[in-house]
C-alpha atoms as a PDB file:
ATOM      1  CA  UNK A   1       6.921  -7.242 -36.126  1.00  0.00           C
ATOM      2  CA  UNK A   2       7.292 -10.452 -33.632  1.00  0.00           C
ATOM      3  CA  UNK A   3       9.500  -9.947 -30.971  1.00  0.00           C
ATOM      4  CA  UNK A   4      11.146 -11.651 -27.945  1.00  0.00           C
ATOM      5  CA  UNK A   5      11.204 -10.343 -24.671  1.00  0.00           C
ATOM      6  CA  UNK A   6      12.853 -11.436 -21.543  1.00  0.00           C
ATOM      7  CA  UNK A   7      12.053 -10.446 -17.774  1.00  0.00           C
ATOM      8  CA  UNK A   8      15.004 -11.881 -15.394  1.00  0.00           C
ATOM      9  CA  UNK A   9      12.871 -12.082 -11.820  1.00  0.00           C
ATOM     10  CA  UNK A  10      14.374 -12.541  -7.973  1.00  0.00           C
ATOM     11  CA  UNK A  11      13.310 -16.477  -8.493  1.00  0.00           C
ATOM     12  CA  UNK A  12      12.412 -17.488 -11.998  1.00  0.00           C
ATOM     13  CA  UNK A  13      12.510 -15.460 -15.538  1.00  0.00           C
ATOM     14  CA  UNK A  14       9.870 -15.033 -18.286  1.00  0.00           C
ATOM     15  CA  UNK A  15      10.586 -15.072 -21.831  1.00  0.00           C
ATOM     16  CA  UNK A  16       7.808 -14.816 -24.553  1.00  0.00           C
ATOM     17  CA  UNK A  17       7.335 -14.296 -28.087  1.00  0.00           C
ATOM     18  CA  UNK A  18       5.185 -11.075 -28.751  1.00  0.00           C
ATOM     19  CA  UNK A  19       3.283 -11.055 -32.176  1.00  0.00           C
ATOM     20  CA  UNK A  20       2.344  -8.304 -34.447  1.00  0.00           C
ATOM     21  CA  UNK A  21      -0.950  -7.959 -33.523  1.00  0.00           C
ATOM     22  CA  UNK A  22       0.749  -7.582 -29.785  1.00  0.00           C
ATOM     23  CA  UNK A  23      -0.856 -11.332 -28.563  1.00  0.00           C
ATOM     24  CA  UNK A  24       1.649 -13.788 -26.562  1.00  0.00           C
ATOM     25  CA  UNK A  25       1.956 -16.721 -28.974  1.00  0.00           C
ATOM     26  CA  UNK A  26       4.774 -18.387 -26.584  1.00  0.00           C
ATOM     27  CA  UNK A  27       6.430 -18.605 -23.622  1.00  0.00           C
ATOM     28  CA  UNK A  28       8.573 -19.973 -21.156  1.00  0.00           C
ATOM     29  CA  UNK A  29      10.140 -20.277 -17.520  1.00  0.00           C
ATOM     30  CA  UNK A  30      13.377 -21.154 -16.346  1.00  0.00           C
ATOM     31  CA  UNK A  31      15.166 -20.690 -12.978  1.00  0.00           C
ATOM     32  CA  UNK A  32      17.039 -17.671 -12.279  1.00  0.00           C
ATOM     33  CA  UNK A  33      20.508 -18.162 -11.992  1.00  0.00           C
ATOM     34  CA  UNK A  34      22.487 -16.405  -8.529  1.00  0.00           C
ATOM     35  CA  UNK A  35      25.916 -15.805 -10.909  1.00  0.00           C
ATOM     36  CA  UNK A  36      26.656 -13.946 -13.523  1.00  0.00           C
ATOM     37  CA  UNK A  37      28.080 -16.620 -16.038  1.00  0.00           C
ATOM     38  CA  UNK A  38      24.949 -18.591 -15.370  1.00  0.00           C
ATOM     39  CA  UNK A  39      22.348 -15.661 -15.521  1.00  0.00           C
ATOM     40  CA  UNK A  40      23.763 -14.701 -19.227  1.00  0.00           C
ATOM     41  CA  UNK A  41      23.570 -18.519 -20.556  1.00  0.00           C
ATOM     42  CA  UNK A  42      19.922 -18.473 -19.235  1.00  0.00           C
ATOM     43  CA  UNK A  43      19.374 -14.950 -21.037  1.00  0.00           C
ATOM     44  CA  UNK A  44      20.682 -16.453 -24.316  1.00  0.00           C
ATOM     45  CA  UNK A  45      19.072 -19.980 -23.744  1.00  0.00           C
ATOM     46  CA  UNK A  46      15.138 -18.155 -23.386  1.00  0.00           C
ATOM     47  CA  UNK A  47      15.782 -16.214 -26.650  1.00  0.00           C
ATOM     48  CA  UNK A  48      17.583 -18.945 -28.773  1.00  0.00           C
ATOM     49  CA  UNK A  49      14.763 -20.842 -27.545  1.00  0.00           C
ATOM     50  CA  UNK A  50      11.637 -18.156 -28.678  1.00  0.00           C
ATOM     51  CA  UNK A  51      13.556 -17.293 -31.516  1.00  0.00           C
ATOM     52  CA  UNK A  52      13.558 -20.555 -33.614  1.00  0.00           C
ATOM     53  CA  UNK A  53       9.344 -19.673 -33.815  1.00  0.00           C
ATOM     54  CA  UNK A  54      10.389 -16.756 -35.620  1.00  0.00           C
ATOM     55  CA  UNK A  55      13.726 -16.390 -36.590  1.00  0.00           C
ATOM     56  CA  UNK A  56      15.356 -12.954 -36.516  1.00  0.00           C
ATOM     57  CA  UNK A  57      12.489 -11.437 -34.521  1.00  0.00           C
ATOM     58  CA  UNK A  58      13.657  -8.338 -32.475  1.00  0.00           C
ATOM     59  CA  UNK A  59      14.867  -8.794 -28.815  1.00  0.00           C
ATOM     60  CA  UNK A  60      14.219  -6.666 -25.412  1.00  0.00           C
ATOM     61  CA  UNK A  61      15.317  -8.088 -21.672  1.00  0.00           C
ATOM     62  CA  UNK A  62      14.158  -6.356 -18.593  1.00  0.00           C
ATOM     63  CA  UNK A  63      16.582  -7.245 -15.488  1.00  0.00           C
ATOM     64  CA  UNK A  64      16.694  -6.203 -11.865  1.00  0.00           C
ATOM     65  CA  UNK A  65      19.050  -3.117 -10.640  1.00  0.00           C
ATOM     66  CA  UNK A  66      20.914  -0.999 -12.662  1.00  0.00           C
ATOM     67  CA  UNK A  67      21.382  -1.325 -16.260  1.00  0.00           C
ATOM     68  CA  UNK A  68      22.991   1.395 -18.392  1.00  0.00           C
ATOM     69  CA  UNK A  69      22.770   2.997 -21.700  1.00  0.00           C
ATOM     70  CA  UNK A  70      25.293   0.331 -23.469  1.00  0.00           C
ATOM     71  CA  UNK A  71      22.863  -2.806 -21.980  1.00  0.00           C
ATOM     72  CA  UNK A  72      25.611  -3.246 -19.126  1.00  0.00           C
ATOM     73  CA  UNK A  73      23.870  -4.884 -15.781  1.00  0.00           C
ATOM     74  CA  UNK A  74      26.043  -2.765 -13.537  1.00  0.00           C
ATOM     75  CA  UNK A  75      24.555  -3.584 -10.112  1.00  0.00           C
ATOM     76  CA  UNK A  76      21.589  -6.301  -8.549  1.00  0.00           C
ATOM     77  CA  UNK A  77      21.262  -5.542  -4.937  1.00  0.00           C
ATOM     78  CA  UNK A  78      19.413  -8.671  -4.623  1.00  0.00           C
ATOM     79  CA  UNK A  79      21.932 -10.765  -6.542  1.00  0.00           C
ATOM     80  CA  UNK A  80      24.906 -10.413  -4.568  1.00  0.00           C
ATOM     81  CA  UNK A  81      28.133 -10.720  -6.842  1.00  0.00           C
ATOM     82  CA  UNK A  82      26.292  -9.920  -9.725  1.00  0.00           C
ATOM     83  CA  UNK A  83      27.900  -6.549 -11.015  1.00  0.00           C
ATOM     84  CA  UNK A  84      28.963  -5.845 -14.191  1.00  0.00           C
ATOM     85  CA  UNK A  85      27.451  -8.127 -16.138  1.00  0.00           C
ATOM     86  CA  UNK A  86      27.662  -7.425 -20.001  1.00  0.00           C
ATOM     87  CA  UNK A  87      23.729  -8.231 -21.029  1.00  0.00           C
ATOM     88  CA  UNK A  88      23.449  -6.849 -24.447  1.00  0.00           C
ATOM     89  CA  UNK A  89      27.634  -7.619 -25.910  1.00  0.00           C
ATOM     90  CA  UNK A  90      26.660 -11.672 -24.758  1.00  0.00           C
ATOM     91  CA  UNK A  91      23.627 -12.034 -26.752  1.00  0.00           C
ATOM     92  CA  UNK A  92      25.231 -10.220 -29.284  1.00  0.00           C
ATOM     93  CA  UNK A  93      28.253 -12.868 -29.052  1.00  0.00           C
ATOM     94  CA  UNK A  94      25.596 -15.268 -29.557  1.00  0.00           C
ATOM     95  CA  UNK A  95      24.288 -14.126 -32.727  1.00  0.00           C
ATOM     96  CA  UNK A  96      21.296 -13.166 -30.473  1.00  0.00           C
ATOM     97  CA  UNK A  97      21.284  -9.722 -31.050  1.00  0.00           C
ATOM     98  CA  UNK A  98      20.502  -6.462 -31.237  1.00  0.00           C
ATOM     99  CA  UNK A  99      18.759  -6.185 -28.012  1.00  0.00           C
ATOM    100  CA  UNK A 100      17.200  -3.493 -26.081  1.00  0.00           C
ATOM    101  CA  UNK A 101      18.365  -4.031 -22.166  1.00  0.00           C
ATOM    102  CA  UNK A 102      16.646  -2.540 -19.248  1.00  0.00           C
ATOM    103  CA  UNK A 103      15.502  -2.830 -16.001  1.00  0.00           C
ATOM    104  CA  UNK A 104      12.612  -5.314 -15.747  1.00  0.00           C
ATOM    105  CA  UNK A 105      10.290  -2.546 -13.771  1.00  0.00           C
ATOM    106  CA  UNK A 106      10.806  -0.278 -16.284  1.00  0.00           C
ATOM    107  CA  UNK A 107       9.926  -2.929 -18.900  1.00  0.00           C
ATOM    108  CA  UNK A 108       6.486  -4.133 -16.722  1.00  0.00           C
ATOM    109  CA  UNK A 109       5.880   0.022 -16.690  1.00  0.00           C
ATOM    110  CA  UNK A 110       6.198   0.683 -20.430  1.00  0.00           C
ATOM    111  CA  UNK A 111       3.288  -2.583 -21.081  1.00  0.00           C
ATOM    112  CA  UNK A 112       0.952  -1.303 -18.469  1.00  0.00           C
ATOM    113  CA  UNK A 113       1.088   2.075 -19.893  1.00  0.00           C
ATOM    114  CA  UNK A 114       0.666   0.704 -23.658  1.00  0.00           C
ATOM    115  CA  UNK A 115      -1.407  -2.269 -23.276  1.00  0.00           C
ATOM    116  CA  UNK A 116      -2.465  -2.017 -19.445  1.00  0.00           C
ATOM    117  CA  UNK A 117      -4.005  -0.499 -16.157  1.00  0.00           C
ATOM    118  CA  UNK A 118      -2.667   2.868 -17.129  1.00  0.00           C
ATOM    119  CA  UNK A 119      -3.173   2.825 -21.502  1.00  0.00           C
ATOM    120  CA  UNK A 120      -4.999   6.071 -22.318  1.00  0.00           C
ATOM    121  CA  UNK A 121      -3.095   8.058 -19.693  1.00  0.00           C
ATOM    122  CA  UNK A 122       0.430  10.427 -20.448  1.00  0.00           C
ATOM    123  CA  UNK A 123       1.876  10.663 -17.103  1.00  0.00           C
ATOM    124  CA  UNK A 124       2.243   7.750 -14.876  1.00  0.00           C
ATOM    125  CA  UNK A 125       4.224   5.843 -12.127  1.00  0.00           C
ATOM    126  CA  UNK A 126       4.328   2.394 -11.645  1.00  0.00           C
ATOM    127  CA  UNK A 127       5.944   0.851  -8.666  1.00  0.00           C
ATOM    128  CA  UNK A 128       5.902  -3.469  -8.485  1.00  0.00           C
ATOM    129  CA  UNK A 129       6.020  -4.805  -5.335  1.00  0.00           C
ATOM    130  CA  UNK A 130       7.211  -7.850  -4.704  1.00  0.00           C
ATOM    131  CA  UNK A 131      10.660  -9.393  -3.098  1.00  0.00           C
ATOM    132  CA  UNK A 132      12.256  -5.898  -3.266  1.00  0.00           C
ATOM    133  CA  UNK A 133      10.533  -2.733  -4.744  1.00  0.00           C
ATOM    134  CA  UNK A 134      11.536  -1.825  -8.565  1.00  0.00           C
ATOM    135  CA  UNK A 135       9.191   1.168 -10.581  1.00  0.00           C
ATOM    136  CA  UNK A 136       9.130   2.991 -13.854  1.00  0.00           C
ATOM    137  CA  UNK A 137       7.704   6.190 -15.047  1.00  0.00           C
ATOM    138  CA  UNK A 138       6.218   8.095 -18.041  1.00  0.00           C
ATOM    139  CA  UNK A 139       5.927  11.564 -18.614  1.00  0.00           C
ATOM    140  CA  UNK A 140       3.976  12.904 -21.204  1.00  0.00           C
ATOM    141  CA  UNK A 141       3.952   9.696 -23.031  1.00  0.00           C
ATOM    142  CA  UNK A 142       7.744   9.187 -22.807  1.00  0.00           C
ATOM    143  CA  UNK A 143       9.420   6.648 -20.790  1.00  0.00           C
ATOM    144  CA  UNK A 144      11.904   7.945 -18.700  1.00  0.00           C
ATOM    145  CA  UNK A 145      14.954   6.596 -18.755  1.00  0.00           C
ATOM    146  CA  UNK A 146      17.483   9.159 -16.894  1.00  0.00           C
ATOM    147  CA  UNK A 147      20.714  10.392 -17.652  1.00  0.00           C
ATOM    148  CA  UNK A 148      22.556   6.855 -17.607  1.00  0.00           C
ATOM    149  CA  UNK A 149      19.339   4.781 -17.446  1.00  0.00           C
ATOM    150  CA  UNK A 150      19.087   4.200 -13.500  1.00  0.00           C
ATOM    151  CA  UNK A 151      15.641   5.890 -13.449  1.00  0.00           C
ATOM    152  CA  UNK A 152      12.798   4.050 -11.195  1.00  0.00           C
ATOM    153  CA  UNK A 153      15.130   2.638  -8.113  1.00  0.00           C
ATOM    154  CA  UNK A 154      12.162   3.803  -5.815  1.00  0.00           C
ATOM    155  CA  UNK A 155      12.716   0.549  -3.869  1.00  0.00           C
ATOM    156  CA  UNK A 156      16.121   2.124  -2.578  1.00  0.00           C
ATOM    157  CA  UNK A 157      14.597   5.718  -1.177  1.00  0.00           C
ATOM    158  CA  UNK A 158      15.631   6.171   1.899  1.00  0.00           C
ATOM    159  CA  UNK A 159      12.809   6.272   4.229  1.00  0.00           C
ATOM    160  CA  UNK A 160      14.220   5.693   7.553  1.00  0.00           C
ATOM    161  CA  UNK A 161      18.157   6.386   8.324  1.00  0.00           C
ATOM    162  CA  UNK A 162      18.307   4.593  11.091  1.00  0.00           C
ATOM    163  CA  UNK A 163      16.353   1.664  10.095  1.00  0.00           C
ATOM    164  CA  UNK A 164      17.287  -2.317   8.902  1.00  0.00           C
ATOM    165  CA  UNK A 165      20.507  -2.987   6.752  1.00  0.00           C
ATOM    166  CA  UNK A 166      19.182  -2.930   3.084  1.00  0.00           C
ATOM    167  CA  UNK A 167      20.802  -5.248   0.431  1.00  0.00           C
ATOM    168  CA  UNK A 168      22.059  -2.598  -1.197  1.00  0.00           C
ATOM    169  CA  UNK A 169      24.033  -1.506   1.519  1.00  0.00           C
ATOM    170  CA  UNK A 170      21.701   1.294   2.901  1.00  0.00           C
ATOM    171  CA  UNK A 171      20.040   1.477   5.896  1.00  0.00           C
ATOM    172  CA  UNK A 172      16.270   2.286   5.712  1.00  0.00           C
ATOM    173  CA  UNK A 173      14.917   1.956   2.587  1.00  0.00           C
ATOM    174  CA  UNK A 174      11.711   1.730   1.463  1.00  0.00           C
ATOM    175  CA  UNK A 175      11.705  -1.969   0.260  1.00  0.00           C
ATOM    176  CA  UNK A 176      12.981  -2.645   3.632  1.00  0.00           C
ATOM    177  CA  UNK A 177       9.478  -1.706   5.043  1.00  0.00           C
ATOM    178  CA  UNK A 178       7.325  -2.203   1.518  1.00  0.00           C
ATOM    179  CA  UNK A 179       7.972  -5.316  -0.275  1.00  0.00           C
ATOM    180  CA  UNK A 180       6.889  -8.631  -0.127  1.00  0.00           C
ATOM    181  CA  UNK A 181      10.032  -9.244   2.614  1.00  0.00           C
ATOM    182  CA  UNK A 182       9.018  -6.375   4.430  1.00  0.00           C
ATOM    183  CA  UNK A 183       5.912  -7.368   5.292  1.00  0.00           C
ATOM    184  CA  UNK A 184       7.085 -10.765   6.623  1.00  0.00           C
ATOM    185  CA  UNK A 185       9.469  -9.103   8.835  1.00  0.00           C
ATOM    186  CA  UNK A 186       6.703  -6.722  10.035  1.00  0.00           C
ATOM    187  CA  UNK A 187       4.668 -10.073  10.748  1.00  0.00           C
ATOM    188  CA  UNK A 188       7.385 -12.109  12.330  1.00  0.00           C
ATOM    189  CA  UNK A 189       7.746  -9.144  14.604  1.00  0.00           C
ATOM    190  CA  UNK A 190       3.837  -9.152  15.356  1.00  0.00           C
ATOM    191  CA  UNK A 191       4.493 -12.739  15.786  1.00  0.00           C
ATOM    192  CA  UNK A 192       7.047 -12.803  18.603  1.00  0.00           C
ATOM    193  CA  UNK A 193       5.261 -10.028  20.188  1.00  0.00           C
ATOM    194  CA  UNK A 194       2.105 -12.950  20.671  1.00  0.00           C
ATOM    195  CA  UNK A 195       0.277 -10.281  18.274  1.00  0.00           C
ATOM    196  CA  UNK A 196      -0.868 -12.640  15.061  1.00  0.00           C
ATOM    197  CA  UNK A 197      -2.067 -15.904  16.413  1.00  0.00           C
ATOM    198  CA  UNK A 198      -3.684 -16.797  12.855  1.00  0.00           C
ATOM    199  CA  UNK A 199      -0.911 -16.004  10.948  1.00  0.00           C
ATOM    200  CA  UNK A 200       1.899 -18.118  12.835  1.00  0.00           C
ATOM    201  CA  UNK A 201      -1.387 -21.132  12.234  1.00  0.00           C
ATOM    202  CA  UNK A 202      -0.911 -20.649   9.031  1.00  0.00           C
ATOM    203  CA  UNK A 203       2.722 -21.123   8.895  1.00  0.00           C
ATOM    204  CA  UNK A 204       3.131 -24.500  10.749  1.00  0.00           C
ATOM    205  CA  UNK A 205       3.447 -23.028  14.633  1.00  0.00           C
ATOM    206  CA  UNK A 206       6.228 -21.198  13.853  1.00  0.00           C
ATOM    207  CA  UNK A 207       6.582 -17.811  13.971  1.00  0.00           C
ATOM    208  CA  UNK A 208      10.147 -17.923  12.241  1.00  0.00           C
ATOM    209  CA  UNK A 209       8.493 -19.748   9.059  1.00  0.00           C
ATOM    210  CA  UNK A 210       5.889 -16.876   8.741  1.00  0.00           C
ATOM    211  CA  UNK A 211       6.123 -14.880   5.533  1.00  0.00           C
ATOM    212  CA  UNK A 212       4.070 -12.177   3.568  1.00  0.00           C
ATOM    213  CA  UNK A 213       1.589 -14.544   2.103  1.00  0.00           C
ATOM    214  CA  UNK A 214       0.411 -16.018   5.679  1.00  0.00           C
ATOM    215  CA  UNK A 215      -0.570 -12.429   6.315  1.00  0.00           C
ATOM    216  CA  UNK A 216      -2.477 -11.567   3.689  1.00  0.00           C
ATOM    217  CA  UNK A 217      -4.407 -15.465   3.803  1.00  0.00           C
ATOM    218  CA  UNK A 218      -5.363 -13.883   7.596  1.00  0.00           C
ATOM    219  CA  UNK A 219      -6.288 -10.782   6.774  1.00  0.00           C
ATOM    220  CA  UNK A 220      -8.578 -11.984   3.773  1.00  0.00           C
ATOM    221  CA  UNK A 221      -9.926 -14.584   6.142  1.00  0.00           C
ATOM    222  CA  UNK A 222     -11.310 -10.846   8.558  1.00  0.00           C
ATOM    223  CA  UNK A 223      -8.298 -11.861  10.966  1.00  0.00           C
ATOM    224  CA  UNK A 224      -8.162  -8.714  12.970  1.00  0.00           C
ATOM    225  CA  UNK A 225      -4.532  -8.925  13.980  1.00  0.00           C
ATOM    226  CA  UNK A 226      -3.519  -9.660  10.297  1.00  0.00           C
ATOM    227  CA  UNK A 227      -5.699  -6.751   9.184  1.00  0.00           C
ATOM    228  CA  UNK A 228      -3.582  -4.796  11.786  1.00  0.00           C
ATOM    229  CA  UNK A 229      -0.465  -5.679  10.458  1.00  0.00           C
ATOM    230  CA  UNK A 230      -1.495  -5.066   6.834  1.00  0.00           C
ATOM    231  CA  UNK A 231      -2.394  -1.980   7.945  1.00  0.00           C
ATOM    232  CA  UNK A 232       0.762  -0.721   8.961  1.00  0.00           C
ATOM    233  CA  UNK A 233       2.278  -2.318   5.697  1.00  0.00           C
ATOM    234  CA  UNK A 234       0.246  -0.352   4.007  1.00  0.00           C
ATOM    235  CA  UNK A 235       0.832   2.908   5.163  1.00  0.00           C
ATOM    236  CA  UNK A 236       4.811   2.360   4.442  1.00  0.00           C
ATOM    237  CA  UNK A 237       3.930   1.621   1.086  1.00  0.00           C
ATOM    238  CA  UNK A 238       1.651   4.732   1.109  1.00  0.00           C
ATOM    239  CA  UNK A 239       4.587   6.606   2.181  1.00  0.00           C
ATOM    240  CA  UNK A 240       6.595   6.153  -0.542  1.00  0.00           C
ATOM    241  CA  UNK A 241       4.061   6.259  -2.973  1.00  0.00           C
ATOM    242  CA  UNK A 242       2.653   9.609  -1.727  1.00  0.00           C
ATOM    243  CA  UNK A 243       6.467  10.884  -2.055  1.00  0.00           C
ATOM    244  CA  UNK A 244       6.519   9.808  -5.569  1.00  0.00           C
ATOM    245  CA  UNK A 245       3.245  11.625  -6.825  1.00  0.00           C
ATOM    246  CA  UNK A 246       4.588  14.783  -4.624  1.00  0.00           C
ATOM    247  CA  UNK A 247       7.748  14.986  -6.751  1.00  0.00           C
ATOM    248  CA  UNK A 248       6.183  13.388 -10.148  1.00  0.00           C
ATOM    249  CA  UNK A 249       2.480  14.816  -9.704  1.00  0.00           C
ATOM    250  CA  UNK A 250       1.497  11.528 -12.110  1.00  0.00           C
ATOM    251  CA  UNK A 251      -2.174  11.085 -13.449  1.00  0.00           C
ATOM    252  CA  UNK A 252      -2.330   7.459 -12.100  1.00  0.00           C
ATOM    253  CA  UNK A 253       0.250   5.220  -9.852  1.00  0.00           C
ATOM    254  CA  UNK A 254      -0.090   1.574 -11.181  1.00  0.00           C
ATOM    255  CA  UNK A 255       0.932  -1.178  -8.418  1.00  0.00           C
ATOM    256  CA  UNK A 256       2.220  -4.365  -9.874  1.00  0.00           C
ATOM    257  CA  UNK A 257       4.563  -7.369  -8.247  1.00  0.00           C
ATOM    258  CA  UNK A 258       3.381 -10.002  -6.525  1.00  0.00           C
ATOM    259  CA  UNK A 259       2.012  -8.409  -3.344  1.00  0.00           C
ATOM    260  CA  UNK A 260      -1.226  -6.721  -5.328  1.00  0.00           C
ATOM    261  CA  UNK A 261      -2.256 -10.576  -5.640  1.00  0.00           C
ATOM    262  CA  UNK A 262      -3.607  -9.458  -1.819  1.00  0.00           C
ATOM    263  CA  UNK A 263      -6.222  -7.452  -3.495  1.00  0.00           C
ATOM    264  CA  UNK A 264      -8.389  -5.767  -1.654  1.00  0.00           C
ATOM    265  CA  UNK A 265      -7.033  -6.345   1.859  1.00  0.00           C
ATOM    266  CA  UNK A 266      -3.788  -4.198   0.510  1.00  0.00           C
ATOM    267  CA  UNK A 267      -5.258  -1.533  -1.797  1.00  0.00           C
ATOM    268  CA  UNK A 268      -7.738  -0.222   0.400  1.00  0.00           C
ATOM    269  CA  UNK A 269      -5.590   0.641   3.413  1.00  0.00           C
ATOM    270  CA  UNK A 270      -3.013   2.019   1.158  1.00  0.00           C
ATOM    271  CA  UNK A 271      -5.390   4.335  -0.715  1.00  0.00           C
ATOM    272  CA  UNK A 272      -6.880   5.730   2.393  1.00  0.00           C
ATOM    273  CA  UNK A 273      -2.777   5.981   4.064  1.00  0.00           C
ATOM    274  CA  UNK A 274      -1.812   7.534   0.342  1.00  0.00           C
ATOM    275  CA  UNK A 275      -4.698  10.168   0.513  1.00  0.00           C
ATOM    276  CA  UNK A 276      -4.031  11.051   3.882  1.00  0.00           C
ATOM    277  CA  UNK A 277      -0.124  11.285   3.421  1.00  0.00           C
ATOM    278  CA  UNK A 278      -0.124  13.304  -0.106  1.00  0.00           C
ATOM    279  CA  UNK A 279       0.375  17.114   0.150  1.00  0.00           C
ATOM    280  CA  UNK A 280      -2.227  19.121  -0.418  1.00  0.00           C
ATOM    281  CA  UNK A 281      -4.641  16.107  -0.777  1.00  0.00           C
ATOM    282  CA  UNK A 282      -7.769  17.599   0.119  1.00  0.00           C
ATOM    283  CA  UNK A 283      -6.178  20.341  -2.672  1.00  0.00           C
ATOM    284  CA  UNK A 284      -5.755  18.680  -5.529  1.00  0.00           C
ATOM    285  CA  UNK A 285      -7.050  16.101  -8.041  1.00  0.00           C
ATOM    286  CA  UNK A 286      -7.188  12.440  -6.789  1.00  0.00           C
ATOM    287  CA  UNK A 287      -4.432  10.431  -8.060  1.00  0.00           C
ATOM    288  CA  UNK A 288      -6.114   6.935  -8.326  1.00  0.00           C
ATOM    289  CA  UNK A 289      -3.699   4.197  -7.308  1.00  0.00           C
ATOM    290  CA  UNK A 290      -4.967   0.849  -9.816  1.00  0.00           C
ATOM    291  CA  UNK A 291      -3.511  -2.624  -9.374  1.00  0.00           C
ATOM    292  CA  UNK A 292      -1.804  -3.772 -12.717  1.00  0.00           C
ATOM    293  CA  UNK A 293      -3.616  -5.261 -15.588  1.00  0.00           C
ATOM    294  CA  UNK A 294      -0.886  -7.792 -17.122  1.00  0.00           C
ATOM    295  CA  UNK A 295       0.001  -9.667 -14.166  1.00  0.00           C
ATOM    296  CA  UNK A 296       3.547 -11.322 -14.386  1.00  0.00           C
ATOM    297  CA  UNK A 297       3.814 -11.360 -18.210  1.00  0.00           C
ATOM    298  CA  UNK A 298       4.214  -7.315 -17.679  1.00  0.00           C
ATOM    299  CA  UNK A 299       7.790  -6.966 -17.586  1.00  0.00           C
ATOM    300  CA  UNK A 300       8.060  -9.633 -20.420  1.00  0.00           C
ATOM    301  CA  UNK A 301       5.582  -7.772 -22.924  1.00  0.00           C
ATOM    302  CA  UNK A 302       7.455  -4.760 -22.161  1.00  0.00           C
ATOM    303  CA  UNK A 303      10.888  -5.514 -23.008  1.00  0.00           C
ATOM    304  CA  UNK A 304       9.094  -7.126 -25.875  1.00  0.00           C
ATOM    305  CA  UNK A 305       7.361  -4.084 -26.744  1.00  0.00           C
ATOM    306  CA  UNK A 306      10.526  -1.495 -26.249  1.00  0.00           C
ATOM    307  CA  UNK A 307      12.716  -3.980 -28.415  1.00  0.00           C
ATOM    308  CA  UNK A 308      10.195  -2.835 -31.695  1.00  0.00           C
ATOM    309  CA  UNK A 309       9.979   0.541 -30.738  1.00  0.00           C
ATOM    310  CA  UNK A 310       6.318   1.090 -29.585  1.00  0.00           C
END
């Protein structure tokens, strides 16, 4: 069965057309929209587009926030203004339909646990890092949803009461300190402090300019004040992570997003923060924590994937 599948990003969305035998036989990138008129013609535009390869093929569309049961967008912390948005009833309008709707971490969850870095395993959390935090997770081989299909908002745990104003209204959560954004912050601060020479090089002489990526080009490069503030990056993503696997007790955690593009210079302090943080650790069985396999086609394939039902 070919399928479409959609994932709406922070900056730009995915669409591809899945085949049978589970291969990406075409794709494409547009823009994403910041209203909610706009973000549903650019839903319906990918899919109208995909679809004329294969005409009637099945259709699944990951999105950001909180979708419900009935395919209803009802809430994009990122996307201010964009509540309520009727996903699934507009591509049906459009002829477009039926469509599977959920959120796009979920989606990028479901492929790495059928076709990626966690296929062979039954219980597993994902968490993609990148502008905010999203995640997914499977129990014994099921995808878990929750009761109106909010499951997976890890990015809005509270970590910190009393720390920065979140998007989402919240103080403190753990995007605030884990994502992509978070770690510029943590690096402007470093910056102003006189604490990441190489890094504010990187971006111009500036240390308003710097963001995430300078950090990570430094601490590849054996910078030791980038390493520094990877470091403690890391061991706020650890934090949340090692909360997850104390409430989920998962075979694997999969890390996806953007930010596991830093490799190395990210995984390794987070695995040794992770071991030290989880309860029991010394205790228990090590829960391996594995960058993703599919890179940013993951949350694509997966709505693709969900839309025929495997």
């Amino acid at each position: 069965m070919t399928t479409v599948g959609v994932d709406v990003g922070g900056s730009k969305s995915l669409g591809v057309l899945l085949a049978a035998d589970g291969t990406v036989v075409a794709e494409q990138r547009v823009p994403t929209p910041r209203t909610a008129d706009a973000l549903l013609g650019a839903i319906g535009d990918l899919v109208e587009h995909l679809q004329a390869g294969a005409p009637g093929s099945g259709v699944g569309v990951g999105v950001p926030g909180l979708v419900d049961r009935d395919g209803v967008l009802r809430f994009v912390p990122n996307l201010p203004g964009v509540v309520e948005v009727p996903v699934r009833a507009a591509l049906a309008r459009r002829g477009l339909g039926p469509a599977i709707v959920t959120n796009d971490a979920t989606a990028a969850t479901w492929a790495e646990f059928t076709r990626g870095a966690a296929s062979g395993a039954s219980d597993v959390v994902m968490a993609t890092i990148g502008t905010g935090i999203g995640g997914g997770v499977v129990l014994g081989g099921t995808l878990v949803g929750g009761h109106h299909g909010f499951a997976g908002e890890f990015g809005h745990m509270v970590v910190d009461p009393n720390g920065p104003r979140c998007p989402c209204g919240q103080r403190g959560c753990w995007e605030r300190y884990a994502s992509g954004s978070g770690l510029g912050w943590m690096a402007r601060e470093a910056a102003h402090a006189g604490v990441a020479a190489r890094v504010v090089e990187l971006a111009g002489g500036d240390a308003e300019a710097v963001r995430g990526e300078h950090v990570t080009v430094a601490a590849a490069e054996g910078d030791a004040q980038a390493i520094a503030v990877m470091d403690r990056f890391a061991w706020w993503l650890a934090v949340g992570l090692a909360n997850l696997a104390t409430v989920l007790d998962p075979e694997v955690i999969v890390i996806g997003g953007g930010m596991v593009e830093a490799g190395p210079v990210l995984l390794e302090p987070a695995r040794r923060a992770f071991a030290a943080l989880l309860e029991g650790g010394q205790h228990r069985p090590p829960v391996p924590l594995v960058a993703a396999a599919l890179g940013e086609r993951a949350g694509a394939i997966g709505a693709a994937l969900l839309a025929r039902g495997t």
